[in-house]
C-alpha atoms as a PDB file:
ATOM      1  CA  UNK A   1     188.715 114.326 184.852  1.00  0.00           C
ATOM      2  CA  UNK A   2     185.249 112.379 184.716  1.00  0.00           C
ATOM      3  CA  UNK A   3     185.415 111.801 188.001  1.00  0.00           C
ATOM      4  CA  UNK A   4     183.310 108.746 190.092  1.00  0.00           C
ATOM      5  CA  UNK A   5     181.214 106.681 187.939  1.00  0.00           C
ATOM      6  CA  UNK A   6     177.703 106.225 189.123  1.00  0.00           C
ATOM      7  CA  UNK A   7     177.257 102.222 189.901  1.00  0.00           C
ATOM      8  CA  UNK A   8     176.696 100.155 187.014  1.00  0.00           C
ATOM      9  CA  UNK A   9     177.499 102.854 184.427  1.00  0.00           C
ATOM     10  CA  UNK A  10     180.632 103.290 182.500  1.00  0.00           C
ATOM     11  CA  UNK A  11     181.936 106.006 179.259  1.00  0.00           C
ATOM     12  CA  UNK A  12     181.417 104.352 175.948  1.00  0.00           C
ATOM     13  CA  UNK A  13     183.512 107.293 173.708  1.00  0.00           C
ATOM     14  CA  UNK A  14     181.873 110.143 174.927  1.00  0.00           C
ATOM     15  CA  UNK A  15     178.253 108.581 176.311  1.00  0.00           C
ATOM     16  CA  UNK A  16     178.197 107.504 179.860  1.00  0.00           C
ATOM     17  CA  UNK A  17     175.553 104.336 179.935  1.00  0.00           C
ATOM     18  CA  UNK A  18     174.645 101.467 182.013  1.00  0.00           C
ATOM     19  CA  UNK A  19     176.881  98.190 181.836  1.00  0.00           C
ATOM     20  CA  UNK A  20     175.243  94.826 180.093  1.00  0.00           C
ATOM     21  CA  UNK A  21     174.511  92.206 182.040  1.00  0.00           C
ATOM     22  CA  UNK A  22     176.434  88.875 181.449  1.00  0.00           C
ATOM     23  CA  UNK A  23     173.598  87.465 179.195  1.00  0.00           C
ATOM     24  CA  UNK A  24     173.356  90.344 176.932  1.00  0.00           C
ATOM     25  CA  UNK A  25     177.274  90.543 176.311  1.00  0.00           C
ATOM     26  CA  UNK A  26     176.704  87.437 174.813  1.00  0.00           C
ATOM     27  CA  UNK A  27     174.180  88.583 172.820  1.00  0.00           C
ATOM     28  CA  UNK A  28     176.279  91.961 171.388  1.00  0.00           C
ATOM     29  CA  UNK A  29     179.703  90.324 171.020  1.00  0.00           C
ATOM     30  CA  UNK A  30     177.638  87.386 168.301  1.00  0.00           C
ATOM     31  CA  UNK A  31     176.070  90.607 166.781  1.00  0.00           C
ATOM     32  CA  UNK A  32     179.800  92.076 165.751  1.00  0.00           C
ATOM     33  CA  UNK A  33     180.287  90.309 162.877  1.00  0.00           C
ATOM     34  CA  UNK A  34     176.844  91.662 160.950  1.00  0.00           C
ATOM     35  CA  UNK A  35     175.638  95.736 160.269  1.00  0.00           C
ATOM     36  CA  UNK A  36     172.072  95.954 160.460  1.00  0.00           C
ATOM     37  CA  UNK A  37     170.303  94.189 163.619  1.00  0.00           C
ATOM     38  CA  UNK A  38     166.491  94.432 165.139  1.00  0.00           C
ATOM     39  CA  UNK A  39     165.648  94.063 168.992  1.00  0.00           C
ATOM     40  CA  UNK A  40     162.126  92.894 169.058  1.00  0.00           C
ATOM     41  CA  UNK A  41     160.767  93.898 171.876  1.00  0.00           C
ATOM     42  CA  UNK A  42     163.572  95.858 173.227  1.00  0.00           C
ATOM     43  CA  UNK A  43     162.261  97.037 176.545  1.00  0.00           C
ATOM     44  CA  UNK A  44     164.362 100.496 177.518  1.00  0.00           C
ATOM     45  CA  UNK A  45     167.062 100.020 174.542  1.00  0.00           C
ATOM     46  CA  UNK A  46     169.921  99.265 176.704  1.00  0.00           C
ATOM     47  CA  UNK A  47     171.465  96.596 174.606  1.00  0.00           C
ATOM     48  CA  UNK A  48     170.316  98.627 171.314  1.00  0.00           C
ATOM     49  CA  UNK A  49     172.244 101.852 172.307  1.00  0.00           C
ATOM     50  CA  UNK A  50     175.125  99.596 172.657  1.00  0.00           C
ATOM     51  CA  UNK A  51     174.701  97.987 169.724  1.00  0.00           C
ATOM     52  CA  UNK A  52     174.618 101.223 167.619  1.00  0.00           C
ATOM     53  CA  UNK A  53     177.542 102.654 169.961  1.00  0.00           C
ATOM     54  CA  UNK A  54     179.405  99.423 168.461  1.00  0.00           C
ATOM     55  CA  UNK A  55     178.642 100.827 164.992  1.00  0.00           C
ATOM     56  CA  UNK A  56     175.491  98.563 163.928  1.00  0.00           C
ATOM     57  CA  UNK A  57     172.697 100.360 162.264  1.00  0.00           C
ATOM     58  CA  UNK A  58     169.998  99.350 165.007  1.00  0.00           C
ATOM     59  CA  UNK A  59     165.748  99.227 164.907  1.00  0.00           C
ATOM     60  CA  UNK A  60     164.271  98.184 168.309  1.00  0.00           C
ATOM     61  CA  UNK A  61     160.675  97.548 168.725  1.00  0.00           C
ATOM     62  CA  UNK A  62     158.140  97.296 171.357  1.00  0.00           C
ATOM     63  CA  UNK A  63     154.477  96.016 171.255  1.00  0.00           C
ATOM     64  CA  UNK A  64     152.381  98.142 173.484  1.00  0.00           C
ATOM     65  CA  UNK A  65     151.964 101.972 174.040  1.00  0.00           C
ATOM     66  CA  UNK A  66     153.688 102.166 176.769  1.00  0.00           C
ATOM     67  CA  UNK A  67     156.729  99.700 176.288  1.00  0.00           C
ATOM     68  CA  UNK A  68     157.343 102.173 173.040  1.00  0.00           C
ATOM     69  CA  UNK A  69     157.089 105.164 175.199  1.00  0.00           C
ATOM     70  CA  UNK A  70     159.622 103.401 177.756  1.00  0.00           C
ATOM     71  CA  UNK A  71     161.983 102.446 174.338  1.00  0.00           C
ATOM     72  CA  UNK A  72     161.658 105.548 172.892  1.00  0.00           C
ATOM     73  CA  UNK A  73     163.030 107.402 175.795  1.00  0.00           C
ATOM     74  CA  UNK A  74     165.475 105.062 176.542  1.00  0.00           C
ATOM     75  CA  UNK A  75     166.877 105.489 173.545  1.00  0.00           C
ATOM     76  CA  UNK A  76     166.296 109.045 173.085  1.00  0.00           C
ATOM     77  CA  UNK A  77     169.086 110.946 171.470  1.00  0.00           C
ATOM     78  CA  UNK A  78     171.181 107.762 169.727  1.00  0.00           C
ATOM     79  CA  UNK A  79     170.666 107.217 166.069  1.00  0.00           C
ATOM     80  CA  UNK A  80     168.396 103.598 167.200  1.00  0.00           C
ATOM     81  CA  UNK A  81     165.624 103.535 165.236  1.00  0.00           C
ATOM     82  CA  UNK A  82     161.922 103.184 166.666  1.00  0.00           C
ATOM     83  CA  UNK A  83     158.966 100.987 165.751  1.00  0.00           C
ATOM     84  CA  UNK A  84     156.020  99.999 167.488  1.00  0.00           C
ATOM     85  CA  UNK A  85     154.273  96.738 166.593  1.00  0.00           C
ATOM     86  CA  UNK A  86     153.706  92.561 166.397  1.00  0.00           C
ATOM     87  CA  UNK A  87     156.728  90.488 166.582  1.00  0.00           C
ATOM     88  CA  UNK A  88     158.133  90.560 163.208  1.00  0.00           C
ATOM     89  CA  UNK A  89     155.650  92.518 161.679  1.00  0.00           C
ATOM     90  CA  UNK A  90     157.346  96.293 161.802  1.00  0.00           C
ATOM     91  CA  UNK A  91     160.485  94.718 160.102  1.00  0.00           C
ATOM     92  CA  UNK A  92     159.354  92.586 157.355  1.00  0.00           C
ATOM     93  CA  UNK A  93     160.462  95.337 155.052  1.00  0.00           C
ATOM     94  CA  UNK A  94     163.805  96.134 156.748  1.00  0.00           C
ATOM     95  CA  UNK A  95     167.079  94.108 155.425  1.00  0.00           C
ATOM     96  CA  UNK A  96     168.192  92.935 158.421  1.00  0.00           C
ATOM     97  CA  UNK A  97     170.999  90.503 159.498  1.00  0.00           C
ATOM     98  CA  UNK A  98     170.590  89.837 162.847  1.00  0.00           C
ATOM     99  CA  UNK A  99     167.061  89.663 165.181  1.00  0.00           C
ATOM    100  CA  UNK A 100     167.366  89.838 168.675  1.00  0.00           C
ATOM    101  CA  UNK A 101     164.739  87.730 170.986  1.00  0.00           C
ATOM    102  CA  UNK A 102     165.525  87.961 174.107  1.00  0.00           C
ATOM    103  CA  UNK A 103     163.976  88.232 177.798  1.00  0.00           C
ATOM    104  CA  UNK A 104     160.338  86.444 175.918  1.00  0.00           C
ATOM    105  CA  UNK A 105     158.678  83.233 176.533  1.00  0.00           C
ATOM    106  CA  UNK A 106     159.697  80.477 174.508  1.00  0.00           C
ATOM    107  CA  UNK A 107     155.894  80.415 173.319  1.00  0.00           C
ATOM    108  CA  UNK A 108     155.992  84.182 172.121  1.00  0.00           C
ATOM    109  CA  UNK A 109     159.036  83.246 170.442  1.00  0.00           C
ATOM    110  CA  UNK A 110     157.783  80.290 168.537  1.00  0.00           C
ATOM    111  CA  UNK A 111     154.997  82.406 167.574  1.00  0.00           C
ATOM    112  CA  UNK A 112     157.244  85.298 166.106  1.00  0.00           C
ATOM    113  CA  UNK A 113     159.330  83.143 164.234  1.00  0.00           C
ATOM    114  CA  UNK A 114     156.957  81.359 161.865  1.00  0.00           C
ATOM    115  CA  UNK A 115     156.351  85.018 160.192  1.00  0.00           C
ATOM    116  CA  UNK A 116     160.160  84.334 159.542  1.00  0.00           C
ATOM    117  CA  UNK A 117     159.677  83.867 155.863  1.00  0.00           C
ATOM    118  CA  UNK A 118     157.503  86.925 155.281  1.00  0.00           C
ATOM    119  CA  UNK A 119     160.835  89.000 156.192  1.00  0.00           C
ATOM    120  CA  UNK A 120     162.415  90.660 153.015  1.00  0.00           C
ATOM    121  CA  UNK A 121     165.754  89.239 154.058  1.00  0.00           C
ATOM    122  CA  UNK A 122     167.165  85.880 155.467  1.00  0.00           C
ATOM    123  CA  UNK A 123     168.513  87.307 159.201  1.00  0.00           C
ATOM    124  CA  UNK A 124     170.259  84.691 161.489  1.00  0.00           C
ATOM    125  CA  UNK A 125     168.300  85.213 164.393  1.00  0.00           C
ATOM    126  CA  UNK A 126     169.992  84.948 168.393  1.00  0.00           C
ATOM    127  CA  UNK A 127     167.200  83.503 170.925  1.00  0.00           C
ATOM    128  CA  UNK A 128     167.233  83.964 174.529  1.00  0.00           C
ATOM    129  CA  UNK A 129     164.374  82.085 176.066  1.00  0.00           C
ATOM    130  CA  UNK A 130     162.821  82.583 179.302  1.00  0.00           C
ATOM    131  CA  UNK A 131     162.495  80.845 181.529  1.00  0.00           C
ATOM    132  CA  UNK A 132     161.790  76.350 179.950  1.00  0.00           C
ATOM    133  CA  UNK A 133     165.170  76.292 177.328  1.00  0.00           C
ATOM    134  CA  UNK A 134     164.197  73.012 177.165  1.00  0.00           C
ATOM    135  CA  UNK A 135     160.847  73.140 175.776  1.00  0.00           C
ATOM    136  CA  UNK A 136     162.658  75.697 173.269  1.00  0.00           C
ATOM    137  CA  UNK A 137     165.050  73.224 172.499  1.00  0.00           C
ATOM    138  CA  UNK A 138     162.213  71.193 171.267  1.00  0.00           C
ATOM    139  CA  UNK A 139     160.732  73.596 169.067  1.00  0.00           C
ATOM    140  CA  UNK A 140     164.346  73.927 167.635  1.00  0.00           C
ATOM    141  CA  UNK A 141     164.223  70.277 166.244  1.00  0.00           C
ATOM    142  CA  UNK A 142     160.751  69.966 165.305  1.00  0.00           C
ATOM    143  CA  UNK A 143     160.932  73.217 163.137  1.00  0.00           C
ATOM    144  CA  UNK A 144     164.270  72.466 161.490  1.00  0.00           C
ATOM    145  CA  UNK A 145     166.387  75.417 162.590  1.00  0.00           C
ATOM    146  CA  UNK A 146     170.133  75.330 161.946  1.00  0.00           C
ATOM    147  CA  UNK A 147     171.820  75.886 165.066  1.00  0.00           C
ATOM    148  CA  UNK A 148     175.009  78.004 164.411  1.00  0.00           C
ATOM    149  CA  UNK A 149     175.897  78.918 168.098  1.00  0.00           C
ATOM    150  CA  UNK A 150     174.759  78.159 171.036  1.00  0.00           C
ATOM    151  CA  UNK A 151     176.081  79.106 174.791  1.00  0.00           C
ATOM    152  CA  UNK A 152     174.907  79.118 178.337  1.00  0.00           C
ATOM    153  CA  UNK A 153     175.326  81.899 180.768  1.00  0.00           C
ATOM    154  CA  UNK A 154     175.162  81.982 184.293  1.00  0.00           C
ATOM    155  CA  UNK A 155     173.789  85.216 186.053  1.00  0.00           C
ATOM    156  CA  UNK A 156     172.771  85.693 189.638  1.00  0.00           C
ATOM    157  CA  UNK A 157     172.392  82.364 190.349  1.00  0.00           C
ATOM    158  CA  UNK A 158     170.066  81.490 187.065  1.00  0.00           C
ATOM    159  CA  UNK A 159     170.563  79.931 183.766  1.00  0.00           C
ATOM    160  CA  UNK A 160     170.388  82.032 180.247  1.00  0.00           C
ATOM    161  CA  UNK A 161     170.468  79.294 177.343  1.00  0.00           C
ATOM    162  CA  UNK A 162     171.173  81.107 174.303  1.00  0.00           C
ATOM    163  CA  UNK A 163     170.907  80.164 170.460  1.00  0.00           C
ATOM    164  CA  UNK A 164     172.015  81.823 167.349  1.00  0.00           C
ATOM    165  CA  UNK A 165     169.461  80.049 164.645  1.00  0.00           C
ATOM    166  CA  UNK A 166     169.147  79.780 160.847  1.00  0.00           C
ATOM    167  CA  UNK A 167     166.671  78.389 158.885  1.00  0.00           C
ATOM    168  CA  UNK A 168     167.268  74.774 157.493  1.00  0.00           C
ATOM    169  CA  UNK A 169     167.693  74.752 153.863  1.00  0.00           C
ATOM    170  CA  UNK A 170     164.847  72.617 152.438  1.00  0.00           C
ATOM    171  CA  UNK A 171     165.842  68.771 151.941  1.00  0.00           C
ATOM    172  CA  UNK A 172     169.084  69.254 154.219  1.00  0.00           C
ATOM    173  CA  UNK A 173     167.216  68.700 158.011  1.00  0.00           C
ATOM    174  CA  UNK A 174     169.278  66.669 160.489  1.00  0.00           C
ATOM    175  CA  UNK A 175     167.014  64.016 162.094  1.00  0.00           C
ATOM    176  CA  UNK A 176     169.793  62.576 164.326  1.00  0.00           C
ATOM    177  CA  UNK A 177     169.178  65.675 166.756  1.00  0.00           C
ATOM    178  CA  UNK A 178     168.129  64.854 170.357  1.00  0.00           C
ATOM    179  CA  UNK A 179     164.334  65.761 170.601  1.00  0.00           C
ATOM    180  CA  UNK A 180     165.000  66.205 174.717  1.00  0.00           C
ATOM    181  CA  UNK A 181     168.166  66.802 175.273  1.00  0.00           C
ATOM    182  CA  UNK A 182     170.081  69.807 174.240  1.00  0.00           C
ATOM    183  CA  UNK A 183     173.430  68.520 173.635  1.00  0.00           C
ATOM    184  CA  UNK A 184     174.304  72.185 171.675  1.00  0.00           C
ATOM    185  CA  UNK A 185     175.572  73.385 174.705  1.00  0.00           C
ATOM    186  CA  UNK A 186     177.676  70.301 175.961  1.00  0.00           C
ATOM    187  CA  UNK A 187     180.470  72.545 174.882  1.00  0.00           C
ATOM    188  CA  UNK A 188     179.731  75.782 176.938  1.00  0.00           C
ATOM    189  CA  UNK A 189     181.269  76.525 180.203  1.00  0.00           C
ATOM    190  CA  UNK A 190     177.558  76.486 182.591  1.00  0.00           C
ATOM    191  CA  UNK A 191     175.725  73.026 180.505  1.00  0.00           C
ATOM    192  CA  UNK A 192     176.583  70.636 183.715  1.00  0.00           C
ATOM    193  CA  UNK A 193     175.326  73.426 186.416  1.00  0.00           C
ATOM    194  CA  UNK A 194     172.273  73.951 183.924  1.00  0.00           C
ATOM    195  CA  UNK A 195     171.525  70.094 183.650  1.00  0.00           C
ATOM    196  CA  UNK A 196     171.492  69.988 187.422  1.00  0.00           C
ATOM    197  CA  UNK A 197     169.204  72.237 187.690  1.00  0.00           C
ATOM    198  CA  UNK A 198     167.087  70.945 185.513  1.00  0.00           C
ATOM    199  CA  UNK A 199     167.215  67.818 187.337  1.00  0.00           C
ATOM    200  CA  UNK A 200     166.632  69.721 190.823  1.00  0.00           C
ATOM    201  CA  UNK A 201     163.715  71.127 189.358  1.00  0.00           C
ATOM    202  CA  UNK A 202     162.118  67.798 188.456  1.00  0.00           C
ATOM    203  CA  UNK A 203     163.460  66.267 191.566  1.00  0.00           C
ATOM    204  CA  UNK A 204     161.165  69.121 193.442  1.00  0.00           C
ATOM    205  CA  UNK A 205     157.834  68.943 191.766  1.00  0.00           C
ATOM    206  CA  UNK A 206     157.738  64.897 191.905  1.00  0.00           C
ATOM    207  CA  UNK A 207     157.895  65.823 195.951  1.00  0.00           C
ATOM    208  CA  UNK A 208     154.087  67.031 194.884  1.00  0.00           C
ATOM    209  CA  UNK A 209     153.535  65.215 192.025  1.00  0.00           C
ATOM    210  CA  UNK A 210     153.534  61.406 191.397  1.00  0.00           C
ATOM    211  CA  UNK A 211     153.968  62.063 187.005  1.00  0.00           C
ATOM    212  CA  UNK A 212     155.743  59.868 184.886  1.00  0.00           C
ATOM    213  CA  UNK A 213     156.607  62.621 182.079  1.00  0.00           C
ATOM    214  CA  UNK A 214     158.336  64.021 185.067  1.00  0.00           C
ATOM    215  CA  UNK A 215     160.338  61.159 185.815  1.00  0.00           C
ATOM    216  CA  UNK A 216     161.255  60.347 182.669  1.00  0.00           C
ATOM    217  CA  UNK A 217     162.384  63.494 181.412  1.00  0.00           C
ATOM    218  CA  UNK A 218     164.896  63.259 185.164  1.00  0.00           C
ATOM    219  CA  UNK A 219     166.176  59.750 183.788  1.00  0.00           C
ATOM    220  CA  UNK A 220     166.931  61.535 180.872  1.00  0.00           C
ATOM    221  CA  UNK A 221     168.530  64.311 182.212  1.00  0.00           C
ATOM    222  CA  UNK A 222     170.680  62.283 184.904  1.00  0.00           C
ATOM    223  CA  UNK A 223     171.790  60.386 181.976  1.00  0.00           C
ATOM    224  CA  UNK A 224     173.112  63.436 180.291  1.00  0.00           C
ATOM    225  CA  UNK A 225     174.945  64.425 183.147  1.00  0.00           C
ATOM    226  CA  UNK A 226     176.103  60.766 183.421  1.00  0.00           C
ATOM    227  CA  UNK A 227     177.666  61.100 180.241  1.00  0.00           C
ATOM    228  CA  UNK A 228     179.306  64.140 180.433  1.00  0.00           C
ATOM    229  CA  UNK A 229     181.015  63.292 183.283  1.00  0.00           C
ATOM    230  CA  UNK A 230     182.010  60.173 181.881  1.00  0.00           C
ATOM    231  CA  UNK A 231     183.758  61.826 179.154  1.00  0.00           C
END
């Protein structure tokens, strides 16, 4: 008998650890289908102990001194393996299928991804934004990615957009892509509770703010929702 589980925690085999939230579960069940997969910037390891619990051969990473103290003891004891470093820059040796960006700013993403073709393999990589999906969504288009999956999920009341990118073969980009408008997730389950909060958000700051970016981008957005609900 294990007896009461602490809150949170469950067995996995033999290894009693703390439960995913929503938005990672995402994350791990895309990651079943490949072996080797990087977390950059992995914070405590939670999803990368469940990840190699799942079978994957797993490197997490963290930047600073003591975000790789925090991963390596998190992970202390599970066959995860450690780097410290930039972005992509402890892995560009590794042959890797799958990096993980999650929990970052859609900025610091950007900027980790254009190293993408220094990396000694061609990884699919899953993107988790925080907290403007939308500006994300523009960096999508404008640098060509291949979107293979993309999903929404909903978590204590806020929004986790989440892609599963490729790079764009060269001559083979799709310019018929909405620049604004993310219509990748008009599929997924949370896209009409995500569009109005977009357009809650917008509706909010033009209370303070008389801007005409603003506005447009809420035409835009009400029209999205306008045609959604149409269909």
């Amino acid at each position: 008998m294990r007896g009461l589980l602490p809150h949170g925690q469950e067995w996995a085999g033999d290894v009693l650890i703390r439960r995913l939230e929503p938005r990672l579960e995402l994350i791990r069940a895309w990651c079943q289908p490949y072996q080797v997969i990087a977390d950059v910037g992995a914070h405590e390891g939670l999803l990368a102990r469940w990840l190699a619990l799942d079978g994957h051969t797993v490197w997490a990473t963290e930047l600073t001194p003591g975000g790789f103290r925090e991963l390596c003891r998190g992970v202390a004891g599970s066959p995860v393996v450690v780097r410290q470093g930039n972005g992509l820059a402890p892995l560009l040796r590794v042959p890797v299928d799958v990096v993980i960006l999650a929990g970052l700013g859609g900025q610091t993403i950007r900027a980790i991804l254009r190293r993408h073709h220094e990396m000694l393999s061609r990884p699919v990589y899953i993107v988790q934004p925080v907290p403007d999906a939308l500006s994300f969504h523009q960096v999508v288009v404008a640098e060509a990615w291949t979107i293979l999956r993309a999903d929404i999920v909903r978590y204590r009341g806020r929004y986790y957009p989440t892609w599963m990118l490729a790079m764009t073969p060269a001559g083979q980009r799709d310019d018929g892509i909405d620049a604004f408008i993310p219509q990748e997730f008009s599929q997924a389950q949370e896209y009409r509770g995500w569009l109005e909060r977009e357009c809650e958000r917008r509706r909010i700051a033009l209370r303070y703010h008389d801007n005409a970016r603003l506005m447009d981008e809420l035409r835009r957005l009400e029209d999205e929702l306008a045609r959604i609900e149409g269909n």
